[in-house]
N, C-alpha and C. Protein backbone atom coordinates (compact mmCIF):
# COMPACT_ATOMS: atom_id res chain seq x y z
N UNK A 1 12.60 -38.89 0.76
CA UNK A 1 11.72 -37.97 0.07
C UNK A 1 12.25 -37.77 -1.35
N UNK A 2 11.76 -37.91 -2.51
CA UNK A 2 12.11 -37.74 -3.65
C UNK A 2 12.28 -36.26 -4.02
N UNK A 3 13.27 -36.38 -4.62
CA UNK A 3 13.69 -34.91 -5.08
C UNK A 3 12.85 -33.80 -5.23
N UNK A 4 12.11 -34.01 -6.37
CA UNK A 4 10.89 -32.78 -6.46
C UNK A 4 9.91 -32.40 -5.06
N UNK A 5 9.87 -33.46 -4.31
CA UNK A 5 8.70 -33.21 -3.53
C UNK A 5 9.83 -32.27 -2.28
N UNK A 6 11.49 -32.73 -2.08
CA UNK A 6 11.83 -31.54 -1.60
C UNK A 6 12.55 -30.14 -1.99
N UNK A 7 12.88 -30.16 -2.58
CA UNK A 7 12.70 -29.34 -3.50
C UNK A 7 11.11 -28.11 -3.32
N UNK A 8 10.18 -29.04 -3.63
CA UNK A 8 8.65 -27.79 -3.41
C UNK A 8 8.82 -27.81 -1.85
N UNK A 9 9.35 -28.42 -1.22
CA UNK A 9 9.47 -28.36 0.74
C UNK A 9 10.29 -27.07 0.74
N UNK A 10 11.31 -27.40 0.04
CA UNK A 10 11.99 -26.12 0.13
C UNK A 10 11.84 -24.81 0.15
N UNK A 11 10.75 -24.65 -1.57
CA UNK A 11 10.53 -23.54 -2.35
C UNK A 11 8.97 -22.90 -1.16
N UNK A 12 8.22 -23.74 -0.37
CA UNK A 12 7.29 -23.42 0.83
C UNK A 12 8.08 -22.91 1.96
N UNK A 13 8.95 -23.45 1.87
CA UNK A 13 9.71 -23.05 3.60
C UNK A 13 10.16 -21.32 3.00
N UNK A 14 10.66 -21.26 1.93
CA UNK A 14 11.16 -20.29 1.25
C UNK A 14 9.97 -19.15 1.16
N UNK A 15 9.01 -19.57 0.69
CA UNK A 15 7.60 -18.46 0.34
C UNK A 15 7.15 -18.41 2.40
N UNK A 16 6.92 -18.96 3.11
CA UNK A 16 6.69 -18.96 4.58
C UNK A 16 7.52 -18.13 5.13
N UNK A 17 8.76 -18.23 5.46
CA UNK A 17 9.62 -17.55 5.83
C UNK A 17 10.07 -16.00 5.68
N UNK A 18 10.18 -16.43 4.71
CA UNK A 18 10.52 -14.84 3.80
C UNK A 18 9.87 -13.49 4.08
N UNK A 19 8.60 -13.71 4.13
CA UNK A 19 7.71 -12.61 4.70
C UNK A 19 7.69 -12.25 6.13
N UNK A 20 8.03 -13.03 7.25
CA UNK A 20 8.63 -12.91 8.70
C UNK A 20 9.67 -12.23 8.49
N UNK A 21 10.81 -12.73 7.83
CA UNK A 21 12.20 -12.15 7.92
C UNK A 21 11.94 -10.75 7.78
N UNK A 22 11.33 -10.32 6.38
CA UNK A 22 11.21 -8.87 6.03
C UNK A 22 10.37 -8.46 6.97
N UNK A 23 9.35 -8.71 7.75
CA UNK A 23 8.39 -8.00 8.50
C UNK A 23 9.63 -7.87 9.95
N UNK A 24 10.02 -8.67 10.30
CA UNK A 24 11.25 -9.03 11.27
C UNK A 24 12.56 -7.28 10.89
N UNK A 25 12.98 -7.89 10.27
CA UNK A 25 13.85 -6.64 9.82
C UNK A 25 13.87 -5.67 9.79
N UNK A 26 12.39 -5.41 9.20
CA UNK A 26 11.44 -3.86 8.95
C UNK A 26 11.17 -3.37 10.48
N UNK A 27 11.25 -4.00 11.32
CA UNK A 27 10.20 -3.77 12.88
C UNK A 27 11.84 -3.65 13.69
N UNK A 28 12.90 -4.46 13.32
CA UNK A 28 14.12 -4.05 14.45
C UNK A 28 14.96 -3.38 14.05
N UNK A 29 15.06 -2.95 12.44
CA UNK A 29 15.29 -2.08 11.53
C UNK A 29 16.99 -2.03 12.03
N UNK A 30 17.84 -3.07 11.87
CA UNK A 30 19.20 -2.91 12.85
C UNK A 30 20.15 -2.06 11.54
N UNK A 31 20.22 -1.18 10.92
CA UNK A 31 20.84 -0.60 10.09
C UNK A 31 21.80 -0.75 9.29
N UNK A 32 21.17 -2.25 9.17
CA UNK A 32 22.20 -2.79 8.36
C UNK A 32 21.92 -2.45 6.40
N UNK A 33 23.18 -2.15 5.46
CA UNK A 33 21.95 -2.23 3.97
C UNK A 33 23.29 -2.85 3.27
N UNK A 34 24.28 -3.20 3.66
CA UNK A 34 25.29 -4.53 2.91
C UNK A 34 24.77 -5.74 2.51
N UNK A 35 24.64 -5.92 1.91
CA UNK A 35 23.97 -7.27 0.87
C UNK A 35 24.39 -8.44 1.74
N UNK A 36 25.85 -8.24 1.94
CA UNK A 36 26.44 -9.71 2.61
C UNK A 36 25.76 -9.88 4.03
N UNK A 37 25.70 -8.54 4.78
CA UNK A 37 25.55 -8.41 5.62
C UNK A 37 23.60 -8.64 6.19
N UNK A 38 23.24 -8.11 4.73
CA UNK A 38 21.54 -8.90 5.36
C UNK A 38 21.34 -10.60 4.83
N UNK A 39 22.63 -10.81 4.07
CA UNK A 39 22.53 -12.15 3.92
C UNK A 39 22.81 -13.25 4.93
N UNK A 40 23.51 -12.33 5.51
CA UNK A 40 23.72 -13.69 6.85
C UNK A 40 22.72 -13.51 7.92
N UNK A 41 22.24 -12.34 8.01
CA UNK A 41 21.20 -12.54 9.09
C UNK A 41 19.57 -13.29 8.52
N UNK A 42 19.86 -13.27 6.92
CA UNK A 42 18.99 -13.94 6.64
C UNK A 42 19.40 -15.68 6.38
N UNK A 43 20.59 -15.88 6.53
CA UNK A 43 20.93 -17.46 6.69
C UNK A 43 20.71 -18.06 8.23
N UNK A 44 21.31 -16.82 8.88
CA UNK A 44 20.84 -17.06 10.61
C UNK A 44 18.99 -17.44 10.72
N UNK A 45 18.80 -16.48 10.51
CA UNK A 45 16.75 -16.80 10.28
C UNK A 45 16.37 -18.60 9.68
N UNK A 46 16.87 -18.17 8.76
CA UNK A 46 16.60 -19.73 7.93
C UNK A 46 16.95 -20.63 9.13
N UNK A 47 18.27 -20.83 9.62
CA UNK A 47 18.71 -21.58 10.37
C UNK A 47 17.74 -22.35 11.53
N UNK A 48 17.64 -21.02 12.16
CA UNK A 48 16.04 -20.66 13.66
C UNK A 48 14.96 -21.85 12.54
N UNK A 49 14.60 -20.81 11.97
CA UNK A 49 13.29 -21.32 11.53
C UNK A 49 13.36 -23.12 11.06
N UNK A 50 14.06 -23.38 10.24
CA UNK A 50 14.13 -24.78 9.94
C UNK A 50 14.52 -25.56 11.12
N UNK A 51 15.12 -25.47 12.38
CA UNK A 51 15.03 -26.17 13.54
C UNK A 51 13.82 -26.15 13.92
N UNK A 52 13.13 -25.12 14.24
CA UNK A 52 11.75 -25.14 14.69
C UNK A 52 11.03 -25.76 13.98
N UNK A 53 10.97 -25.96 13.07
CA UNK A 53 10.72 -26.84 11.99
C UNK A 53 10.88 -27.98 11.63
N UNK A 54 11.73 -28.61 11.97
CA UNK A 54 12.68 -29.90 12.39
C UNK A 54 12.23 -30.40 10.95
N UNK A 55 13.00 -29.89 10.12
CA UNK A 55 13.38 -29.03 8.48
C UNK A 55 14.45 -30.03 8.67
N UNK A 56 14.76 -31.22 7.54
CA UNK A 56 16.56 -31.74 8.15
C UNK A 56 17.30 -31.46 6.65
N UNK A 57 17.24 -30.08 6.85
CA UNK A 57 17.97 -29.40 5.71
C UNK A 57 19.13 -28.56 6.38
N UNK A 58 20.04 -28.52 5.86
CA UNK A 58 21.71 -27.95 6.24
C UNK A 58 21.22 -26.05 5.30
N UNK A 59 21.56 -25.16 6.22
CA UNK A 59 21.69 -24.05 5.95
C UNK A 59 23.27 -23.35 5.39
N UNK A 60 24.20 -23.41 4.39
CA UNK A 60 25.15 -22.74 4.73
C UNK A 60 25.76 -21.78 3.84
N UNK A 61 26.94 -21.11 4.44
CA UNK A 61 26.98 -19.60 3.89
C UNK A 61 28.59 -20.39 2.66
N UNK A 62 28.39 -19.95 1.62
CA UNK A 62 29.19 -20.04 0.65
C UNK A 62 29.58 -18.05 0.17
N UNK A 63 31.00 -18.14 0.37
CA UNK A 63 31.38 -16.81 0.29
C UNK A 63 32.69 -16.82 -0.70
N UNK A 64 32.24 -15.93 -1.34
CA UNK A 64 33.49 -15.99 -2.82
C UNK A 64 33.47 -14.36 -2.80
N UNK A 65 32.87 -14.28 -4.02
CA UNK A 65 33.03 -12.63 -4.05
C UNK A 65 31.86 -11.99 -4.02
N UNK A 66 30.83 -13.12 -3.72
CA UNK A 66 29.72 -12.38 -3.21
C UNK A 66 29.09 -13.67 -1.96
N UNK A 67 27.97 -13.12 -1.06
CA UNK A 67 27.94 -14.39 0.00
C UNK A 67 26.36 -15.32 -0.96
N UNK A 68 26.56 -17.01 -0.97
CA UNK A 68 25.26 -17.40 -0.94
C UNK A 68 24.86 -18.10 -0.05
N UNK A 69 23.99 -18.72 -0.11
CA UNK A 69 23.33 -19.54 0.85
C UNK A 69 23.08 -20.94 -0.19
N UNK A 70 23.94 -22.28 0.28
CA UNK A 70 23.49 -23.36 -0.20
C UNK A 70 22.86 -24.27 0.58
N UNK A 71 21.89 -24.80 0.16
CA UNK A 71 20.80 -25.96 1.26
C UNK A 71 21.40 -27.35 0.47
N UNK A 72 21.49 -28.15 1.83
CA UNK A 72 21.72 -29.47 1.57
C UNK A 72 20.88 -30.29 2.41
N UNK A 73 20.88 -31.86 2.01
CA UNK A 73 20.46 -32.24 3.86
C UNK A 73 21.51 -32.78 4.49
N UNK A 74 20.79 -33.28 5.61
CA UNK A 74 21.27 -33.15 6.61
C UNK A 74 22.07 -34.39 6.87
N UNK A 75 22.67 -34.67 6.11
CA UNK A 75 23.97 -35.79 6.05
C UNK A 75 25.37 -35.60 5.36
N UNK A 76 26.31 -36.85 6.20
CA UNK A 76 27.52 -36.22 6.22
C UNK A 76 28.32 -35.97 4.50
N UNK A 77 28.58 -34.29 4.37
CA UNK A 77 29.45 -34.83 2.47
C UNK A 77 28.13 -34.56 1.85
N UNK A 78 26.77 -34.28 2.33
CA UNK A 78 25.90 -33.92 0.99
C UNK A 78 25.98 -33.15 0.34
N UNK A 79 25.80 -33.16 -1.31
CA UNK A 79 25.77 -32.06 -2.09
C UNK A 79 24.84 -31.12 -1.41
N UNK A 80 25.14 -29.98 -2.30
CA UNK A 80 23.95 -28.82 -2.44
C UNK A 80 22.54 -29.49 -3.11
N UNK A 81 21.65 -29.43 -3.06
CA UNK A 81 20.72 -29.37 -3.47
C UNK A 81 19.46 -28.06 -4.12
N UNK A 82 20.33 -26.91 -3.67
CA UNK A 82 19.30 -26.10 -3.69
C UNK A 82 20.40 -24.54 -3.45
N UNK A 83 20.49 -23.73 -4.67
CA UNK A 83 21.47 -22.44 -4.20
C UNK A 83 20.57 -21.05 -4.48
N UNK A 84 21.08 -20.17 -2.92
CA UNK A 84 20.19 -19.01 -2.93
C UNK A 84 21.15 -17.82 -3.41
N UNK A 85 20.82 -16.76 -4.44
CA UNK A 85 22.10 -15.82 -4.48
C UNK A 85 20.83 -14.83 -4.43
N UNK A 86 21.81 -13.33 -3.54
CA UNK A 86 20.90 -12.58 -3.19
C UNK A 86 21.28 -11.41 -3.94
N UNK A 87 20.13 -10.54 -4.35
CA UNK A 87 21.33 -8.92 -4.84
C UNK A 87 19.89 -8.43 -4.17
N UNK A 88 20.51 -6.84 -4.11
CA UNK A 88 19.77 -5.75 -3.82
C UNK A 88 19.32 -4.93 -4.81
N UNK A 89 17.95 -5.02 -4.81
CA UNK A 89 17.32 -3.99 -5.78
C UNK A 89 17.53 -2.27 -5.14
N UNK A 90 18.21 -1.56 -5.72
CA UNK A 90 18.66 0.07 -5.96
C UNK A 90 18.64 0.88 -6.82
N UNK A 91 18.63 1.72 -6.34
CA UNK A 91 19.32 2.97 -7.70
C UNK A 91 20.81 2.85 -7.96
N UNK A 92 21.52 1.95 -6.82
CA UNK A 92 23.13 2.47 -6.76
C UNK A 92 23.31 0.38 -7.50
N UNK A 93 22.31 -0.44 -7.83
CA UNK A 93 22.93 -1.47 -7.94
C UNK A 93 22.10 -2.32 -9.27
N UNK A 94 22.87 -2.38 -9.98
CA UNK A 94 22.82 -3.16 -11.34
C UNK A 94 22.58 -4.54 -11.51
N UNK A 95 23.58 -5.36 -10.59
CA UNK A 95 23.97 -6.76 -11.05
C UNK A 95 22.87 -7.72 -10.79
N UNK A 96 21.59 -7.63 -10.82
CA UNK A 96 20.46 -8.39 -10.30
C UNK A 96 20.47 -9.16 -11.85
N UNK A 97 20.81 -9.08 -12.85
CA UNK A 97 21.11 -9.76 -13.84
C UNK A 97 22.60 -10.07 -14.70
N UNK A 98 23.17 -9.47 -15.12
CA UNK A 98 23.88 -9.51 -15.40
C UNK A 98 25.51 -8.89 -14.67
N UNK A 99 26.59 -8.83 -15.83
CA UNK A 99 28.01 -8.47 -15.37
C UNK A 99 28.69 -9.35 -14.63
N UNK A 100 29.57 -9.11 -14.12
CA UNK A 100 30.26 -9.90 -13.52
C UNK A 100 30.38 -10.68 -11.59
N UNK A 101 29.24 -10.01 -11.34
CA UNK A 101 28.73 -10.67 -10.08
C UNK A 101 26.95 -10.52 -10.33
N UNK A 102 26.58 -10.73 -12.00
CA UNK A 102 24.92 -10.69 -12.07
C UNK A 102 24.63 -11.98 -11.81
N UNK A 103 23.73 -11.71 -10.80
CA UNK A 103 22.75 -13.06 -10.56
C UNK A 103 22.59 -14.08 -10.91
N UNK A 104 21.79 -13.45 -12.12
CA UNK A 104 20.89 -14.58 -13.28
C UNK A 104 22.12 -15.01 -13.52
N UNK A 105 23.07 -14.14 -14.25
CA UNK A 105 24.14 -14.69 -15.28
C UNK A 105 25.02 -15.47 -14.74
N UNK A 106 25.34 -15.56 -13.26
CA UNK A 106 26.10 -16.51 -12.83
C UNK A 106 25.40 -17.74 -12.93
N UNK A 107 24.02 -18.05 -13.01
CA UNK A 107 23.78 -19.27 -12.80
C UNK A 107 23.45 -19.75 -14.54
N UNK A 108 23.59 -18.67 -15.48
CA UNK A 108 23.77 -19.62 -16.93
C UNK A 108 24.98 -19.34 -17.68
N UNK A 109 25.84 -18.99 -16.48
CA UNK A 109 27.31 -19.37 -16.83
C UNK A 109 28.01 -20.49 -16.14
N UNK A 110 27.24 -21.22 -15.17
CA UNK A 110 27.14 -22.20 -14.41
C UNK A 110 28.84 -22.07 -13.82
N UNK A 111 28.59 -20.71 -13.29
CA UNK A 111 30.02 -20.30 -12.43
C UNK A 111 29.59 -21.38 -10.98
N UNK A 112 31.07 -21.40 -10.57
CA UNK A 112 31.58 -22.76 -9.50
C UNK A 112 30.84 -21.71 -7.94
N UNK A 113 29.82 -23.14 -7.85
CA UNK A 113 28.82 -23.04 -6.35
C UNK A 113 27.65 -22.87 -7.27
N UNK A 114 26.82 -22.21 -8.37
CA UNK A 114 25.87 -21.64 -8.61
C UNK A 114 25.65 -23.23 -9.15
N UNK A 115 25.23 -23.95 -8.67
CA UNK A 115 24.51 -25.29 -8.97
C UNK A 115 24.51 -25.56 -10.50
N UNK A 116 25.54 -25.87 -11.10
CA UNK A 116 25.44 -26.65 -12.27
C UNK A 116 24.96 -28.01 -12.23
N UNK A 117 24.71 -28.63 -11.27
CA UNK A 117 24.10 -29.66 -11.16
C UNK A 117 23.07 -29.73 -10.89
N UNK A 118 22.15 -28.33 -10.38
CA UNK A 118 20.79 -28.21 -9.98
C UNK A 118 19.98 -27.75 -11.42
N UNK A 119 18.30 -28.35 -10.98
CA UNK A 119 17.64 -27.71 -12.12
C UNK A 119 16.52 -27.02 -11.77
N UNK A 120 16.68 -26.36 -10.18
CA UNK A 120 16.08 -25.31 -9.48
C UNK A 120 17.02 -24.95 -8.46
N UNK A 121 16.79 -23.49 -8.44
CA UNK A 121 17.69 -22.35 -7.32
C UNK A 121 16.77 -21.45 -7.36
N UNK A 122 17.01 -20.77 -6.68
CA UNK A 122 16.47 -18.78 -6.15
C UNK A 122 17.13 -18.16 -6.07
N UNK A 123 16.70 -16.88 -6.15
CA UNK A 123 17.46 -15.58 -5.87
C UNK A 123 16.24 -14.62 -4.71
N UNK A 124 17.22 -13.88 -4.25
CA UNK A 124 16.21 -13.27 -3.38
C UNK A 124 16.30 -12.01 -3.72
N UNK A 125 15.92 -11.01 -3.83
CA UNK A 125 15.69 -9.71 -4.47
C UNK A 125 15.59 -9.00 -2.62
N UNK A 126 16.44 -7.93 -2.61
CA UNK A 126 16.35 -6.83 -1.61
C UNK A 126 16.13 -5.63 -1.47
N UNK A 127 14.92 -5.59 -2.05
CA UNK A 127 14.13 -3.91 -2.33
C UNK A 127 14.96 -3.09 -1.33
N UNK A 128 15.48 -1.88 -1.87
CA UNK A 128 16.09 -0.92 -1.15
C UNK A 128 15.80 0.71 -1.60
N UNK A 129 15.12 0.07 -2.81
CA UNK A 129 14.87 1.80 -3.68
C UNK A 129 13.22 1.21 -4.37
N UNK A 130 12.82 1.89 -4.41
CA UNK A 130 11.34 1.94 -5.27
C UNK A 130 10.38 0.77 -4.91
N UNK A 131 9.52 0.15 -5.67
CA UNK A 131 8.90 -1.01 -5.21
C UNK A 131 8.75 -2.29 -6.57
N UNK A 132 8.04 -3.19 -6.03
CA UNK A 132 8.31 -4.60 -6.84
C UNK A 132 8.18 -4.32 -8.33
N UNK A 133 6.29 -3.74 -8.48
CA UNK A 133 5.80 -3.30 -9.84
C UNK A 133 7.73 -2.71 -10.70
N UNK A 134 8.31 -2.17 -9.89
CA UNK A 134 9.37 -1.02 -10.68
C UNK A 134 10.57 -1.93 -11.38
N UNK A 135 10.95 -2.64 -9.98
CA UNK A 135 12.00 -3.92 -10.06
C UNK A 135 11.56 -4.96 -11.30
N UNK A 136 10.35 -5.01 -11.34
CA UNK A 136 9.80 -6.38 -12.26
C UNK A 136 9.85 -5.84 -13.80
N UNK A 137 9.82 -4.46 -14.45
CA UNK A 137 9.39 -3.85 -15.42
C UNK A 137 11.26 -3.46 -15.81
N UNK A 138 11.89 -3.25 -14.50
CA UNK A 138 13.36 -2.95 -15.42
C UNK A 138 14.18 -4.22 -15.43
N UNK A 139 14.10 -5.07 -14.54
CA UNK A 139 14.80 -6.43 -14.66
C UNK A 139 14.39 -7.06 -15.70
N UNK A 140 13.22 -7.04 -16.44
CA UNK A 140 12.74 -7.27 -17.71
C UNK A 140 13.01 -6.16 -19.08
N UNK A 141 13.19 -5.26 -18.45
CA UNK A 141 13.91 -4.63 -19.56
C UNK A 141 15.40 -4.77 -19.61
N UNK A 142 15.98 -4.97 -18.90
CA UNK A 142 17.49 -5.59 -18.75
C UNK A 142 17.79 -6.49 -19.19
N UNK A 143 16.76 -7.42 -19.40
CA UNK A 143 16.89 -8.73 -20.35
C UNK A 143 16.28 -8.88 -21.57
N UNK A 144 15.04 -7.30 -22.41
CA UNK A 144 15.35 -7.36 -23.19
C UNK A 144 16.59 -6.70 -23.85
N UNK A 145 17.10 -5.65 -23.55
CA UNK A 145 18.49 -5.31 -23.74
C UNK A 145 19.71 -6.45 -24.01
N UNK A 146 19.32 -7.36 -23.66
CA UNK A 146 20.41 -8.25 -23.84
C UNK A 146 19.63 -9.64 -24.39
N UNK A 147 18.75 -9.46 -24.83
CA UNK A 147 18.45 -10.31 -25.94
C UNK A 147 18.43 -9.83 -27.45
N UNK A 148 18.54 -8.53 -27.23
CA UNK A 148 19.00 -7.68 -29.02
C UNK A 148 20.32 -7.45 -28.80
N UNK A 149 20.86 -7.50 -27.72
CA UNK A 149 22.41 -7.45 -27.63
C UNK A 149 23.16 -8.01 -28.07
N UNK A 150 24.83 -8.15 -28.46
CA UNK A 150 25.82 -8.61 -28.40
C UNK A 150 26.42 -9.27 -27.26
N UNK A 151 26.16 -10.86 -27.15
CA UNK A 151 26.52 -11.33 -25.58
C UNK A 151 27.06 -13.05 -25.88
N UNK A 152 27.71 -13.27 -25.50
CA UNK A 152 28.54 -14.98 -25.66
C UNK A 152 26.88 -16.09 -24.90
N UNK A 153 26.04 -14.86 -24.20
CA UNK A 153 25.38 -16.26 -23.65
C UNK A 153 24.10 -15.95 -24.74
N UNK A 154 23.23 -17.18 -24.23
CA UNK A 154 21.72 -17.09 -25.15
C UNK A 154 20.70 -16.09 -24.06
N UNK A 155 20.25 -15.42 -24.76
CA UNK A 155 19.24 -14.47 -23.92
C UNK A 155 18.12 -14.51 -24.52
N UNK A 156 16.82 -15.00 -24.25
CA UNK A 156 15.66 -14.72 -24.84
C UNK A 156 14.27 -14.71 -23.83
N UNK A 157 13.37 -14.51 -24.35
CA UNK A 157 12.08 -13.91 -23.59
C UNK A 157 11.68 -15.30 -22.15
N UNK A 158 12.27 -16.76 -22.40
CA UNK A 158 12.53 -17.72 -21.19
C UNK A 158 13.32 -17.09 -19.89
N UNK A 159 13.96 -15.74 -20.36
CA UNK A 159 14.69 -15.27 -19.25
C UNK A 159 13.78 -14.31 -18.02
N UNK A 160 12.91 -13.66 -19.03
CA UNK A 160 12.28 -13.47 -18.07
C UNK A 160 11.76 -13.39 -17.10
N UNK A 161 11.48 -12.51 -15.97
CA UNK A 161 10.71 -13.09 -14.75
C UNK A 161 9.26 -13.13 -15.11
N UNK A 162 8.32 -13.88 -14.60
CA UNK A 162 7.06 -13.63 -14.67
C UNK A 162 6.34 -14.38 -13.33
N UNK A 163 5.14 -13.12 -13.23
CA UNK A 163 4.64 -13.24 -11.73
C UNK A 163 3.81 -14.27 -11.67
N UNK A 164 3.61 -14.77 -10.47
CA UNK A 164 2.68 -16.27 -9.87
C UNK A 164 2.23 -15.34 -8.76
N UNK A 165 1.13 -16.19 -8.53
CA UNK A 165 -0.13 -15.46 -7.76
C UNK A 165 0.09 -15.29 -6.61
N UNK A 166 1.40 -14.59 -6.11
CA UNK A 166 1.45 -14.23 -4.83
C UNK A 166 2.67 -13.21 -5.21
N UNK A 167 2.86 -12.27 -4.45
CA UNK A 167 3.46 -10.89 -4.52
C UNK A 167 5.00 -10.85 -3.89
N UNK A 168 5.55 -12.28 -3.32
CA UNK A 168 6.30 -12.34 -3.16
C UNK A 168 7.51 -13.39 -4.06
N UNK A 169 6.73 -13.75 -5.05
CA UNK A 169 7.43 -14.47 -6.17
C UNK A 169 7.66 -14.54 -7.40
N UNK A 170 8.54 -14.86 -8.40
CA UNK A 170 8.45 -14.42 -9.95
C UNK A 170 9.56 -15.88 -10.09
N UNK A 171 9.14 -16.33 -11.02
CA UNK A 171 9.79 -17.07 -12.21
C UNK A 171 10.19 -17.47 -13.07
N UNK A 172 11.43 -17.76 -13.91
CA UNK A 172 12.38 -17.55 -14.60
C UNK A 172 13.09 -19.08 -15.15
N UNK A 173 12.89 -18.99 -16.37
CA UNK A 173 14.05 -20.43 -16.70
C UNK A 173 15.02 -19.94 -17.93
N UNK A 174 16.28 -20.54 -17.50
CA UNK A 174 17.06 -19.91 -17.93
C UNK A 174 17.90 -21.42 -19.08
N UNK A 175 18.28 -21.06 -20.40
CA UNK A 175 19.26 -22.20 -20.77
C UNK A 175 20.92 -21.60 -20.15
N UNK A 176 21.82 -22.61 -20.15
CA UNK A 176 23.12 -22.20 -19.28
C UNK A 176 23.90 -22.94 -20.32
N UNK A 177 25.37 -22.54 -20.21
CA UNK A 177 26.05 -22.51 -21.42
C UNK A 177 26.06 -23.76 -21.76
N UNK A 178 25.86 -24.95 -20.89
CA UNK A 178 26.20 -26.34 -21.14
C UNK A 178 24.57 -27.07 -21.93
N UNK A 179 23.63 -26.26 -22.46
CA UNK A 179 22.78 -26.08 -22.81
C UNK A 179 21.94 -26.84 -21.81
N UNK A 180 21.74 -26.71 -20.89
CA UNK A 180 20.90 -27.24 -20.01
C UNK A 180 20.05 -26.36 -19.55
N UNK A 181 18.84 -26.51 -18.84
CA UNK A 181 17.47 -25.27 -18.42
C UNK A 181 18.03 -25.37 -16.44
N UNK A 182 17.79 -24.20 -16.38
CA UNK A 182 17.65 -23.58 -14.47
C UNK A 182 16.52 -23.35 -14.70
N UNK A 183 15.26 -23.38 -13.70
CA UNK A 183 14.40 -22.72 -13.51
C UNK A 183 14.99 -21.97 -11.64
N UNK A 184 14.70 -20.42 -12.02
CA UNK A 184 14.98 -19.45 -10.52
C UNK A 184 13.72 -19.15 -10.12
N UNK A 185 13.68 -19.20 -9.03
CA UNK A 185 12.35 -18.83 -8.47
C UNK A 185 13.22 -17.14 -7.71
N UNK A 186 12.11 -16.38 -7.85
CA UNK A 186 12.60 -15.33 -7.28
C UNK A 186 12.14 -14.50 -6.25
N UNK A 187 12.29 -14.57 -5.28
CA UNK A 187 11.64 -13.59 -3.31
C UNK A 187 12.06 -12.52 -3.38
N UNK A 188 10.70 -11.70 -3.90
CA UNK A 188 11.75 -10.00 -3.10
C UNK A 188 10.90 -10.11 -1.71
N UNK A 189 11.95 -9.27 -0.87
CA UNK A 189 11.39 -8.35 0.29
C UNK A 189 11.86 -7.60 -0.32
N UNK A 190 10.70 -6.24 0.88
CA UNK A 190 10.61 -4.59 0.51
C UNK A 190 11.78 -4.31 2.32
N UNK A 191 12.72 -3.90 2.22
CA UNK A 191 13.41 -3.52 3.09
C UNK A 191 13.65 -1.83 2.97
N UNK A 192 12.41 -1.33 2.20
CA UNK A 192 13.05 0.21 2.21
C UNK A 192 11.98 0.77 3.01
């Protein structure tokens, strides 16, 4: 299968899924609200689901100082192909862009795991406080703040998220220090 075409296999399994998990979560409500901690039950899900699927994509948990999820296939020694980093949208949590465990910014600082070799990844957004409309209007103001800012990286209006015709996605291309483009695709669930 040529790259792009999995790649969009991916970014479908990704838009399919996603909305089970959160409807899933929301309904057994196991009290969990640790980032790492809904990240693995959301790598476990992926896992289920892409067998049932007979998906021959590798699910796995990459854990540093925050947990991601890298997809490969399903052969022995394959690269990543595809990296998920998750933050939680809050009142108590910032780094969905920037600082030193921000999202975006890890992947156009092309910090080690965040696919410097990829030229698509995701992030998954974990509504925990307010709703999407709220998340979409300050994560965009967070990046204009740091495009009139003082910052070592390039920040401009490409950073942006902007919405595609479904309510569970936003997209983003980013240049990264090695001047190369990421495009992030971005999944919130509402887990509040």
């Amino acid at each position: 299968m040529p790259e792009h075409q999995t790649i969009k296999r991916i970014l479908l399994f990704l838009k399919n899924v996603l909305p089970d998990f959160e409807h899933d979560l929301n309904t057994v409500k196991p009290g969990i609200y640790n980032e790492d901690d809904i990240s693995e039950q959301l790598l476990l899900y992926f896992q289920v689901k892409a067998k049932d699927e007979n998906l021959l994509f590798s699910f796995n948990a990459r854990k540093g100082v925050d947990f991601r999820i890298q997809i490969a296939p399903l052969n022995l020694g394959a690269d990543p192909i595809f990296v998920i980093e998750a933050k939680r949208l809050s009142k108590q949590h910032y780094d969905y862009v920037s600082g030193n465990t921000g999202g975006i910014e890890r992947f156009k600082r092309e910090c080690f795991g965040f696919g410097k070799h990829l030229t698509m990844s995701a992030m998954v957004g974990y509504i925990q406080d307010l709703n999407r409309e709220h998340w979409l209007q300050k994560i965009n103001s967070w990046i204009d703040e740091l495009i009139v800012g003082d910052s070592d990286l390039i920040w401009d209006d490409e950073d942006k998220l902007v919405g595609k015709n479904d309510p569970f996605s936003y997209i983003s291309r980013h240049i990264r220090i090695s001047n190369t483009t990421i495009t992030l695709y971005h999944f919130w669930i509402s887990l509040n």
